[in-house]
Protein backbone atom coordinates (compact mmCIF):
# COMPACT_ATOMS: atom_id res chain seq x y z
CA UNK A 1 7.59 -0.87 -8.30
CA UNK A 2 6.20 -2.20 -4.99
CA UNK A 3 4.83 0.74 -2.97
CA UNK A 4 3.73 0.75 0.65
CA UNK A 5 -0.21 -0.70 1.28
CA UNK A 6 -2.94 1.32 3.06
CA UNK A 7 -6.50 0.61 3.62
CA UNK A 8 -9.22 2.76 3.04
CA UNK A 9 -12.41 2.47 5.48
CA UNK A 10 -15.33 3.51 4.42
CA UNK A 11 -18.26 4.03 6.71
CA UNK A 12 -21.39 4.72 5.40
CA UNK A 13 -24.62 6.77 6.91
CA UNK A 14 -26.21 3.49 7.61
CA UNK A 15 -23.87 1.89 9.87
CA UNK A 16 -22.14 -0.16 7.13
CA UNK A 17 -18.36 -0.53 6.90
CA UNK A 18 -16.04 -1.20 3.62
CA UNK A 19 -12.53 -1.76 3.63
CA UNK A 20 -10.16 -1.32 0.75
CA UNK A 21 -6.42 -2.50 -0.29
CA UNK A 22 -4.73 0.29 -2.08
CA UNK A 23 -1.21 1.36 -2.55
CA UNK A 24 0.11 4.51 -1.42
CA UNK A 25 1.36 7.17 -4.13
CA UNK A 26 1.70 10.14 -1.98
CA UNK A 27 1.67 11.49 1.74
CA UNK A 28 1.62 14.58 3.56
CA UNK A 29 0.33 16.49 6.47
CA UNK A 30 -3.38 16.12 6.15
CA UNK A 31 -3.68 14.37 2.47
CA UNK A 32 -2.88 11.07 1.14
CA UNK A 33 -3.33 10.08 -2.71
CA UNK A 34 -3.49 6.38 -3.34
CA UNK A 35 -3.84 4.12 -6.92
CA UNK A 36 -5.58 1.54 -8.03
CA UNK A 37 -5.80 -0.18 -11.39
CA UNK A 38 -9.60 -1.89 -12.71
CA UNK A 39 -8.95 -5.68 -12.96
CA UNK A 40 -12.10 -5.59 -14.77
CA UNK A 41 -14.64 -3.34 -16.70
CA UNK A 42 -17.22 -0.88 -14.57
CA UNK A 43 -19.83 0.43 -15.68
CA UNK A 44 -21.10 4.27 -13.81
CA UNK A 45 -23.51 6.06 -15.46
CA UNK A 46 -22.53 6.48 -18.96
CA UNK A 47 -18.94 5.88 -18.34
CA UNK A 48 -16.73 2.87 -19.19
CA UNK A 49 -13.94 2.03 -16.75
CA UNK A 50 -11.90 -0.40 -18.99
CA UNK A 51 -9.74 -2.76 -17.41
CA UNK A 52 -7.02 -1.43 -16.50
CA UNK A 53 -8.35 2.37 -15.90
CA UNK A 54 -5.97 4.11 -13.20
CA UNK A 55 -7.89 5.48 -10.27
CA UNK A 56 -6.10 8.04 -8.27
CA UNK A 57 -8.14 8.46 -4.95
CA UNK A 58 -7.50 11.86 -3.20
CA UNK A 59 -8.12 12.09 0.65
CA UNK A 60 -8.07 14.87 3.03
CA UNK A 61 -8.92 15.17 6.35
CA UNK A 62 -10.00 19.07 5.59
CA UNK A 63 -12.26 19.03 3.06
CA UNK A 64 -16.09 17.80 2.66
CA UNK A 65 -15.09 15.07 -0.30
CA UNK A 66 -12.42 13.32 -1.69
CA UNK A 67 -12.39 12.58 -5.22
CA UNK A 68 -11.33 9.37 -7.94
CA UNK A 69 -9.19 10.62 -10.79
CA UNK A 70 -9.93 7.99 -13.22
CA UNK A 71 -7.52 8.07 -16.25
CA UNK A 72 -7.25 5.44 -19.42
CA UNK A 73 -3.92 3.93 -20.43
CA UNK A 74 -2.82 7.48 -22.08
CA UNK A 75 -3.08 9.03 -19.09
CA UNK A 76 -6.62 11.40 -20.14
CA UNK A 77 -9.26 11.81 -17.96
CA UNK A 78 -12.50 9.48 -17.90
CA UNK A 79 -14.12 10.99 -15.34
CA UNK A 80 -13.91 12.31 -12.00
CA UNK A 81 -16.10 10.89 -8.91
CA UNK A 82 -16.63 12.89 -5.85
CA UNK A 83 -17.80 11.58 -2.71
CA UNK A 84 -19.17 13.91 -0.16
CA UNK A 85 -17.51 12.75 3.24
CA UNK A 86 -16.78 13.85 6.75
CA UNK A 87 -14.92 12.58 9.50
CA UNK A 88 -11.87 12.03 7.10
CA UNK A 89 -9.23 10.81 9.64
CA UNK A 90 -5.55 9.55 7.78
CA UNK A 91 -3.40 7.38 10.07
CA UNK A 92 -0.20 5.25 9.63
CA UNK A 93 -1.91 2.85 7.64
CA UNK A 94 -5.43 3.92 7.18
CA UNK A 95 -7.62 6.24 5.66
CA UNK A 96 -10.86 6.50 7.59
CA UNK A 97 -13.68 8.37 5.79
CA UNK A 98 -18.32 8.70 6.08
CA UNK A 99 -19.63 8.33 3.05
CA UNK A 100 -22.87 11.26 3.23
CA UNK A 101 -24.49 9.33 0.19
CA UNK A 102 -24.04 11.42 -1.97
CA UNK A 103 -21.79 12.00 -4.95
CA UNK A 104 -20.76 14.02 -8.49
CA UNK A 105 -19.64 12.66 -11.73
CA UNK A 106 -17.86 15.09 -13.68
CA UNK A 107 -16.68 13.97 -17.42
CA UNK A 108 -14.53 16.07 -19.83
CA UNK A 109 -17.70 17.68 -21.37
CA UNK A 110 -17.98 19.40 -18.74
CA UNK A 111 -21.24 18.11 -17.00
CA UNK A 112 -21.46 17.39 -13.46
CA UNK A 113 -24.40 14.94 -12.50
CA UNK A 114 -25.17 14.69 -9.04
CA UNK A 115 -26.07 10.92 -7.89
CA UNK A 116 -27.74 9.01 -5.45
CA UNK A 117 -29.49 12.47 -3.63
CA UNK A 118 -33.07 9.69 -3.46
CA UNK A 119 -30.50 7.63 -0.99
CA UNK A 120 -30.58 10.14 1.60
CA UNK A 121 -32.46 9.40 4.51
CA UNK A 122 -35.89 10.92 5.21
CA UNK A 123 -35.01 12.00 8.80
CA UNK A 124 -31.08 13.53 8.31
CA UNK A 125 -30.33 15.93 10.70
CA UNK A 126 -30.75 19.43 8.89
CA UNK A 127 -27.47 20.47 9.94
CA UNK A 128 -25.57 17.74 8.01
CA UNK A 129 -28.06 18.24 5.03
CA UNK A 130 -26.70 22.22 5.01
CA UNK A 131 -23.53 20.50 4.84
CA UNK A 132 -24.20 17.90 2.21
CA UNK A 133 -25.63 20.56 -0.04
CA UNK A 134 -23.09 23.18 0.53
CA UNK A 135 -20.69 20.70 -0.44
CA UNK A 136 -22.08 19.65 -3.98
CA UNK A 137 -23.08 23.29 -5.18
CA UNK A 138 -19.51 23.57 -4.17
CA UNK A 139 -18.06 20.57 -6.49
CA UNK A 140 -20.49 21.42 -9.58
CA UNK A 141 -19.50 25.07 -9.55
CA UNK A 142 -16.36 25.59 -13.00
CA UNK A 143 -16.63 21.02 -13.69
CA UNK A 144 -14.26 22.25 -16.70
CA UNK A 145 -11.47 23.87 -13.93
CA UNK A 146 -11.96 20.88 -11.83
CA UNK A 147 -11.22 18.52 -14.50
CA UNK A 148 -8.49 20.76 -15.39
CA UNK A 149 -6.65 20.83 -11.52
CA UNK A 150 -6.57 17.37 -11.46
CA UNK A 151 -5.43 16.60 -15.05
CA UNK A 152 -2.54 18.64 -13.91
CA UNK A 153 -2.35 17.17 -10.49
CA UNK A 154 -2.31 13.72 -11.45
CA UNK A 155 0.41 13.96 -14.56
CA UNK A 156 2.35 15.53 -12.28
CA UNK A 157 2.68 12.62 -9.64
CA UNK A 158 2.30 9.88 -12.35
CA UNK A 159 5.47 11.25 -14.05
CA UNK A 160 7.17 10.87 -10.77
CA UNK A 161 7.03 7.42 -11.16
């Protein structure tokens, strides 16, 4: 099935800016979910994205993250991988997101391991810091019920297809 392409921008605290190809699952008011399939094998953490791993990315303009569902050919759960992000702004035919450095890695056990914290800048304004950290105690609060929403979430669109 062809789907409909949107790019995802990514700027980062630093200045730097990524753009991504993906293809659009889902759209509505606010939220946009796209896919993406590993050509290769990644390697985060302890976790093995296989080729071929489905990533569902989940963006939304009202909320401090968006998240990767990252699923194996049976459709389970590898992991999940939340970036803490602001300025989320969805368009036609772009997702526009800041990257704030710093994200979670949830895995089925249960544990949530919060990376790249050393990456934040010495000077960060104290008011996006609040933010930052409100954010991740946030995300690691119930990993086990976040796995569990988008297990749900993410069967339920993928059996739309």
């Amino acid at each position: 099935m062809d789907r409909e392409r949107i790019t995802e921008v990514k700027l980062t605290l630093a200045g730097e800016r990524k753009e991504f190809d993906c293809e659009l699952l889902t759209r509505s008011e606010g939220e946009v979910v796209v896919i993406y399939r590993m050509p290769r094998e990644v390697q985060l953490e302890d976790v093995l994205l296989r080729e071929g791993t489905l990533s569902l990315g989940y963006f939304w303009q009202d909320r401090p993250y968006n998240v990767y569902h990252w699923i194996d050919q049976r459709q389970n759960t590898v992991a999940l991988y939340f970036n803490i992000a602001d300025n989320t702004r969805i368009t036609g035919q772009t997702i526009e997101w800041r990257d704030l450095t710093v994200d979670l890695l949830i895995t089925p056990d249960g544990r949530c391991r919060v990376l790249d914290e050393d990456e934040l800048p010495a000077d960060i304004d104290p008011v996006l810091l609040d933010f930052i950290n409100r954010a991740r105690d946030d995300l690691c609060r119930e990993p086990l019920s976040r796995l569990d929403e988008y297990d749900k979430l993410t069967r339920s669109l993928i059996t739309r297809e």
